[in-house]
Protein backbone atom coordinates (compact mmCIF):
# COMPACT_ATOMS: atom_id res chain seq x y z
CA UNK A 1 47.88 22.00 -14.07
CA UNK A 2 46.08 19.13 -12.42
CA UNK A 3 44.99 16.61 -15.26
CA UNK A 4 41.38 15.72 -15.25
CA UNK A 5 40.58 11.88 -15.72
CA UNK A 6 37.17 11.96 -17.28
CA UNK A 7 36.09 8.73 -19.55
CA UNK A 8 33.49 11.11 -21.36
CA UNK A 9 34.42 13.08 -23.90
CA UNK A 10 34.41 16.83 -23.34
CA UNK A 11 33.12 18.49 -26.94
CA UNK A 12 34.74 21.98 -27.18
CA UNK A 13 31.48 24.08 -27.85
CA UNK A 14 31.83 25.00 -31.62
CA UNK A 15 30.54 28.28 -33.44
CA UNK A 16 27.89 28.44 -36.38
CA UNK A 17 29.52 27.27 -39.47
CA UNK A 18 29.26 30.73 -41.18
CA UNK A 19 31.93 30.54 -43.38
CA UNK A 20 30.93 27.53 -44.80
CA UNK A 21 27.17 28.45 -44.96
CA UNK A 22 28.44 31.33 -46.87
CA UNK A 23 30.30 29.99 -49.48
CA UNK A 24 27.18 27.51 -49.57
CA UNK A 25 24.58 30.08 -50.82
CA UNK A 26 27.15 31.77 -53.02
CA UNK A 27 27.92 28.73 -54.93
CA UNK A 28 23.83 27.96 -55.12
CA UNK A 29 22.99 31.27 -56.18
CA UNK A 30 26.34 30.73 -58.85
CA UNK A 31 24.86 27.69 -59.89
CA UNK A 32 21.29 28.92 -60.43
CA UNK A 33 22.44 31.36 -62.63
CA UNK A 34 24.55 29.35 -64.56
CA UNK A 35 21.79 26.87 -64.64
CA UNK A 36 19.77 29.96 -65.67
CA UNK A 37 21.49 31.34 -68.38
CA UNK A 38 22.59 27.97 -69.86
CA UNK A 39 18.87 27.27 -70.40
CA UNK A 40 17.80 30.08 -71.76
CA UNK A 41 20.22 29.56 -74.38
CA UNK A 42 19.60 26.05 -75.45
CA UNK A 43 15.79 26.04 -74.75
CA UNK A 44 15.26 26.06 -78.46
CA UNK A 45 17.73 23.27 -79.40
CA UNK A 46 16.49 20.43 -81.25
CA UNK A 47 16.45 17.16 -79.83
CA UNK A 48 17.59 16.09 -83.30
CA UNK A 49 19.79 17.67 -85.94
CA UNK A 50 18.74 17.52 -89.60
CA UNK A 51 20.29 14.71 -90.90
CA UNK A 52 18.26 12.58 -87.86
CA UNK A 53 21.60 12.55 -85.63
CA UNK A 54 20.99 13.09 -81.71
CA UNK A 55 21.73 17.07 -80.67
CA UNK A 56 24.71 17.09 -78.01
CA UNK A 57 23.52 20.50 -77.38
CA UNK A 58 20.27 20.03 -76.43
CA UNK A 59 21.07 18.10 -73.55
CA UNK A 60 23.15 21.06 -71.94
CA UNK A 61 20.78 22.43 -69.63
CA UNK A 62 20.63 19.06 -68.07
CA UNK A 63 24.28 18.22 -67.74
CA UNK A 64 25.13 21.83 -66.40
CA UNK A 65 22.22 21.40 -63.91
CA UNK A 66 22.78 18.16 -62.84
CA UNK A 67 26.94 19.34 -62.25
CA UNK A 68 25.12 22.37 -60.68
CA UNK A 69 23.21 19.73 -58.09
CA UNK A 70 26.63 17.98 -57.47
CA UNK A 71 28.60 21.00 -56.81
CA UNK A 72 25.75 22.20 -54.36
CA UNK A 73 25.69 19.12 -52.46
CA UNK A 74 29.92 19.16 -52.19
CA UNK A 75 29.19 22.55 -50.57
CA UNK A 76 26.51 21.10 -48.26
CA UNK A 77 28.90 18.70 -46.34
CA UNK A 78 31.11 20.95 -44.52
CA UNK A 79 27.73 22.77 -43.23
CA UNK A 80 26.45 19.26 -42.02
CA UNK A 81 29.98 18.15 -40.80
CA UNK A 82 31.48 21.16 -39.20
CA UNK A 83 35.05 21.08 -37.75
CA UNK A 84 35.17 19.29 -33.98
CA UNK A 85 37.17 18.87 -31.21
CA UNK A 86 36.60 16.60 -28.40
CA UNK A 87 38.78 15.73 -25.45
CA UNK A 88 39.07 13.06 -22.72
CA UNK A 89 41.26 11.32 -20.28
CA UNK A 90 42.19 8.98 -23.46
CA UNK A 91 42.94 11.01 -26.32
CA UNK A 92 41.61 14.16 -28.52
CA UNK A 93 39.60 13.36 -31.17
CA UNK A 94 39.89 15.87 -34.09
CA UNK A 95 37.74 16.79 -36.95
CA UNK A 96 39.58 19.60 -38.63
CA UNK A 97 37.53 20.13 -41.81
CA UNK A 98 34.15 17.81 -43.12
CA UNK A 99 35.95 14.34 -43.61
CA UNK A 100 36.41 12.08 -41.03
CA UNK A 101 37.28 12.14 -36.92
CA UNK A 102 40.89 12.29 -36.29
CA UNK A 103 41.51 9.86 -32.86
CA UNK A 104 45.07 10.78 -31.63
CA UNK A 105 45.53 9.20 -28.10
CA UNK A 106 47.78 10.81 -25.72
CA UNK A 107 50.51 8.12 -25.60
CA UNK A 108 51.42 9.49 -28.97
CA UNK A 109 51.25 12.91 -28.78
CA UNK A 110 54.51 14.78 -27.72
CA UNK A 111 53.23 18.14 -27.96
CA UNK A 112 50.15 20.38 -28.22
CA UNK A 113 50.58 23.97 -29.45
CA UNK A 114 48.47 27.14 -29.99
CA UNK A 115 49.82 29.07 -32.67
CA UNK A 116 48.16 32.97 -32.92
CA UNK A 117 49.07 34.47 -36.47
CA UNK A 118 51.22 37.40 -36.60
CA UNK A 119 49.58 40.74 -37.72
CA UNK A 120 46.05 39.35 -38.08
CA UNK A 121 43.63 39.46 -35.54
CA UNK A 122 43.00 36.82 -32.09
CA UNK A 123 41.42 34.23 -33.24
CA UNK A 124 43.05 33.85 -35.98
CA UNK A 125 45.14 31.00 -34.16
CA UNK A 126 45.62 27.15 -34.64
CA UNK A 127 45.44 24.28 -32.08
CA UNK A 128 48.38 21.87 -33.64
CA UNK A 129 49.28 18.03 -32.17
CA UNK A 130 52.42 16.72 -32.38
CA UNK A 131 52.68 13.01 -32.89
CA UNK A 132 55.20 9.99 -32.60
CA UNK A 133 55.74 7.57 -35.27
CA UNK A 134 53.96 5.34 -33.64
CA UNK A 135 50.74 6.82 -34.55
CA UNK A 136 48.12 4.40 -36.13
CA UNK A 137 50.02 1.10 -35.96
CA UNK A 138 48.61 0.22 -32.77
CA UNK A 139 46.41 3.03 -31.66
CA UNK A 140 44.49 6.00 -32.86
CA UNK A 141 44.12 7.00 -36.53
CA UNK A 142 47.59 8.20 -38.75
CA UNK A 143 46.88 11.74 -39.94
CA UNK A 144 45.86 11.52 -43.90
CA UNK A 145 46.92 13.97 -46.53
CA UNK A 146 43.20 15.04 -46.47
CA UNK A 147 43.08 14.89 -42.56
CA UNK A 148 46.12 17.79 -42.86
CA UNK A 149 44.79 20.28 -44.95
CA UNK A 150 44.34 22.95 -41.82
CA UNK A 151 48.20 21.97 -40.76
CA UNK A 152 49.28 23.17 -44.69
CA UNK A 153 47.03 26.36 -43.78
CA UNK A 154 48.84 26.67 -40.82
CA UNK A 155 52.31 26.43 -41.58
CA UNK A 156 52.09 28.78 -44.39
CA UNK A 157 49.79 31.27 -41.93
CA UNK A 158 52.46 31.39 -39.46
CA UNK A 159 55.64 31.21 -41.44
CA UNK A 160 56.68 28.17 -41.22
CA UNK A 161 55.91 27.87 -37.17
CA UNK A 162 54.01 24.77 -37.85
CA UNK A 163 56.50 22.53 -39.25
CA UNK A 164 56.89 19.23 -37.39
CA UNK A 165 53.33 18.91 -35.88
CA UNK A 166 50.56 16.10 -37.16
CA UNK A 167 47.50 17.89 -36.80
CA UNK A 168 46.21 21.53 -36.78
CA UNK A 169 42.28 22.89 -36.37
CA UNK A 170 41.36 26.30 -36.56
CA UNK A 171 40.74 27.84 -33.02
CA UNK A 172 37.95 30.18 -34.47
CA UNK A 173 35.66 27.50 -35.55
CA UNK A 174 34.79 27.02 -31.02
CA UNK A 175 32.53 29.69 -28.92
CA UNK A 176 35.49 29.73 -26.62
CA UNK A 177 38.64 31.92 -26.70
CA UNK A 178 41.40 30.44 -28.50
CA UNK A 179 42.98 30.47 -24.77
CA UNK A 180 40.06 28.86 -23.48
CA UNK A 181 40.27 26.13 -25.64
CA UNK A 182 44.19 25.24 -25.28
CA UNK A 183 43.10 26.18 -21.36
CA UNK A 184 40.64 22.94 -21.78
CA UNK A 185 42.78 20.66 -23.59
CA UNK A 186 45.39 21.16 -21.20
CA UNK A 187 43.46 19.89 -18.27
CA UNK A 188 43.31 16.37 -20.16
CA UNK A 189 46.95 16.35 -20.91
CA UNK A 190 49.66 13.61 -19.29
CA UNK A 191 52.94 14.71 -17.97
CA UNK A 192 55.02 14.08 -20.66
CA UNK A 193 53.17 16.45 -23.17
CA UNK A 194 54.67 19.71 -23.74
CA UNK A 195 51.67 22.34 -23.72
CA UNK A 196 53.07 25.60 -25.45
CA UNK A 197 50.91 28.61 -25.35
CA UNK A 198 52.08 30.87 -28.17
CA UNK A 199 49.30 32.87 -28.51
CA UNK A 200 49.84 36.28 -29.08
């Protein structure tokens, strides 16, 4: 495949962040019930006991709707900050969950993979990036133990198929087919990259 030599990054189109949007208004309408319920039953709590000490239980609406507010605005973040993937002559640059941007240049990746999972359906499937140990002392960001929760996902997905790679994103997070995608990648890759196309 002839390797394209664009400065630009090329974003792979992503998909609505359903999943995510999801477990957003089931956690709201779990905390508004909580919320709810929790009020209702210390409404009629004293501010003050009888011997004049402050009421811990008075103030339980409050603190349950105030960890209510928290835990909706956790669950707000990967809606704003969907997974990415961008591509150029330079490098990939990753976002595989709602932290930060993942930039893995291609001088230090040995391999790029996409990994279907057995038994389940298409795009159930994983992009993965395979990195040297080079990665992040000069150039390009070293994968985090945040930054590879999707590669944990992975490996246990496919059975263990995943084991020595950097990096994974889920393939049905993009508009495109998860051939598509590794399709698109691969027209940024240099020579000395293995592409493997394990798709199923």
């Amino acid at each position: 495949m002839q390797r394209q030599a664009s400065a630009e990054w090329v974003v792979i189109r992503r998909r609505a962040p359903r999943r995510a949007v999801i477990r957003l208004a089931g956690y709201l309408a779990l905390a508004v019930v909580v919320t709810g319920v929790t009020w209702a039953l210390f409404v009629t709590e004293p501010a003050r006991l009888a011997n004049g000490e402050s009421n811990p239980a008075a103030s339980a609406p409050l603190f349950t709707g105030l960890i209510a507010a928290i835990g909706v605005a956790l669950a707000t973040i990967p809606v704003l900050r969907p997974p990415q993937l961008a591509v150029n002559h330079y490098g990939v640059a990753v976002r595989p969950g709602a932290f930060r941007t993942v930039l893995l240049p291609w001088v230090h990746i040995e391999e790029v993979a996409a990994l279907s999972v057995p038994g389940r359906r298409s795009s159930d499937a994983y992009l993965l990036f395979a990195c040297d140990d080079h990665i992040g002392r000069h150039s390009g960001d070293r994968p985090r133990f945040l930054d590879r929760g999707v590669l944990r996902e992975a490996n246990r997905a496919t059975e263990g198929r995943a084991v020595g790679f950097h990096m994974a994103i889920r393939l049905a997070e993009f508009q495109q087919s998860p051939a598509v995608v590794l399709r698109e990648v691969a027209g940024f890759t240099p020579a000395h990259i293995t592409v493997a196309d394990q798709l199923e």
